[in-house]
Protein backbone atom coordinates (compact mmCIF):
# COMPACT_ATOMS: atom_id res chain seq x y z
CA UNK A 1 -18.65 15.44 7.17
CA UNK A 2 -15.89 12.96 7.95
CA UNK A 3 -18.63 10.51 7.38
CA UNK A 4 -18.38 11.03 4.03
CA UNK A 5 -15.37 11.57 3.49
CA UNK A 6 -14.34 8.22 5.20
CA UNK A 7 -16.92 6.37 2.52
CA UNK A 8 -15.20 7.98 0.01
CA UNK A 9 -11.81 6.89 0.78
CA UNK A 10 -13.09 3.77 1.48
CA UNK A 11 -14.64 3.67 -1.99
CA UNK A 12 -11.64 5.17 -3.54
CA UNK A 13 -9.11 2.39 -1.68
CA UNK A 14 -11.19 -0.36 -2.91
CA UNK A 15 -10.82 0.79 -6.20
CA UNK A 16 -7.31 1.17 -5.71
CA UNK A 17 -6.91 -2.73 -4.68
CA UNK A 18 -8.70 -3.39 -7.84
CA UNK A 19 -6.54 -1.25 -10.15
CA UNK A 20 -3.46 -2.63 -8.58
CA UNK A 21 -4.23 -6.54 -8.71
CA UNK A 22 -5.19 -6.06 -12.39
CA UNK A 23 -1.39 -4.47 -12.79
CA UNK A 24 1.19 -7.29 -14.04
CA UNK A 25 3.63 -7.80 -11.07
CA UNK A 26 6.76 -5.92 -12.96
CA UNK A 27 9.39 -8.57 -14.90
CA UNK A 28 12.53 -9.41 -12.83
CA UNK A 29 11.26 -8.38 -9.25
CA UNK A 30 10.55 -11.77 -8.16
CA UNK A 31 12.82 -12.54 -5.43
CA UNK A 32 14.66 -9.10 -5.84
CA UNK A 33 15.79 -7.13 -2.60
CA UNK A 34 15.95 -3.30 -2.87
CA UNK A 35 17.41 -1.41 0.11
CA UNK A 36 17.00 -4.90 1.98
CA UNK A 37 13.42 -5.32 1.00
CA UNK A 38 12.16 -8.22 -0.54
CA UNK A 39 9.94 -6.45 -3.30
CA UNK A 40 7.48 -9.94 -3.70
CA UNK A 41 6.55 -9.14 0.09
CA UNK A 42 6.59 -5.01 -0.32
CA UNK A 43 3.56 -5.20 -2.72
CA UNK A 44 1.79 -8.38 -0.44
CA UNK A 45 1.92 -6.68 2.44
CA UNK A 46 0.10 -2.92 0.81
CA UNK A 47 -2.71 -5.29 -0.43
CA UNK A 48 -2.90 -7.18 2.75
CA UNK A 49 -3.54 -4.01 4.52
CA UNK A 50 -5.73 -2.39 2.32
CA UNK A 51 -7.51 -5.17 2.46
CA UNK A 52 -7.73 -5.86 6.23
CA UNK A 53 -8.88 -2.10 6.75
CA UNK A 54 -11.17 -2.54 3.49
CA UNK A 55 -12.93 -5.66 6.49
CA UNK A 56 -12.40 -3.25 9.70
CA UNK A 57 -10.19 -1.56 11.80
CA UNK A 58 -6.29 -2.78 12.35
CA UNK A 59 -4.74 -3.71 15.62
CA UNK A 60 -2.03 -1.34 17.17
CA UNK A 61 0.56 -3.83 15.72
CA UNK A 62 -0.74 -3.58 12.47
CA UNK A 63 -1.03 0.17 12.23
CA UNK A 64 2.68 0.27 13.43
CA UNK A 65 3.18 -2.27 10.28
CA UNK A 66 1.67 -0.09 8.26
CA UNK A 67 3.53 2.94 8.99
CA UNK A 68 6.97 0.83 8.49
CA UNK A 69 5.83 0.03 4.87
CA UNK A 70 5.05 3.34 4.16
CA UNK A 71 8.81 4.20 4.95
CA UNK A 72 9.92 1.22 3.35
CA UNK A 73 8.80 2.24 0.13
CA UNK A 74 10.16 5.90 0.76
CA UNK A 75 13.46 4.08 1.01
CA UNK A 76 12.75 2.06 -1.73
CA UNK A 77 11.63 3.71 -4.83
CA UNK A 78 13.99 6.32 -5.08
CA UNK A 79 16.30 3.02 -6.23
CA UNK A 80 13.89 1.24 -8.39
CA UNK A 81 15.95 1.81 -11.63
CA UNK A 82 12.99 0.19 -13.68
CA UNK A 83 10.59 2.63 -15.07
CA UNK A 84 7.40 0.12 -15.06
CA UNK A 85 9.11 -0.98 -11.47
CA UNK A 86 8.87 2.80 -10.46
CA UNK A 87 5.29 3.22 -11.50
CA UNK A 88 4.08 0.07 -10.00
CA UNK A 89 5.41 0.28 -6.63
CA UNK A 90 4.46 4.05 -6.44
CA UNK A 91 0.78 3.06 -6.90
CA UNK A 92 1.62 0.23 -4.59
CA UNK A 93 2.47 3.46 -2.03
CA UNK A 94 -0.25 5.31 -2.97
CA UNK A 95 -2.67 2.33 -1.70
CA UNK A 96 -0.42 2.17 1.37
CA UNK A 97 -1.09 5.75 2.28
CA UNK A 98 -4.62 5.65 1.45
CA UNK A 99 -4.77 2.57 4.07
CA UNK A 100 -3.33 5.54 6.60
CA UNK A 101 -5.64 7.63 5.35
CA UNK A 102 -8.70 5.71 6.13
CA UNK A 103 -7.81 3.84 9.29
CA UNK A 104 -6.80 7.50 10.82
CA UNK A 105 -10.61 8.29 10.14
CA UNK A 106 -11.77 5.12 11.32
CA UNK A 107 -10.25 6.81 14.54
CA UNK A 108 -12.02 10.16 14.36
């Protein structure tokens, strides 16, 4: 059972990477800080790690990276005043968590 449903998060968080390289990097947020994050390095860093669990497991100081970008973009999109901004870095979360989501069954 959790098998399964690891492949399938696994199949649905390479998907995800997919869908969110093919999204246009939103106008303006190059070298833009929101709540003291530099939003360039926000979305790098959710594909880095969906991609690194996408090749294996993460190291203990990874996973504790990962779960400080998930908060960082709790923090951050509330004040993302940018509609396409908004949308973009929530499916930017979205990937994040389903990182989480996987490498916490990669545990079980």
């Amino acid at each position: 059972m959790i098998g399964e449903m690891f492949e399938e998060k696994m199949d649905a968080l390479s998907r995800m990477t997919v869908e969110h390289l093919a999204l246009p990097f939103p106008p303006g947020f190059r070298g833009l800080d929101i709540e003291d994050q530099d939003m360039v390095m926000l979305d790098a860093d959710a594909h880095g790690y969906a991609a690194s669990v996408l090749n294996g497991p993460l190291s203990e100081q990874q996973r504790a990276g990962l779960t400080r970008l998930v908060s960082a973009f709790d923090n951050v999109l509330p004040a993302i005043d940018d509609a396409y901004g908004t949308r973009y870095y929530t499916h930017a979360r979205a990937m994040a968590v389903l990182t989480t989501e996987v490498e916490n069954l990669r545990e079980d």
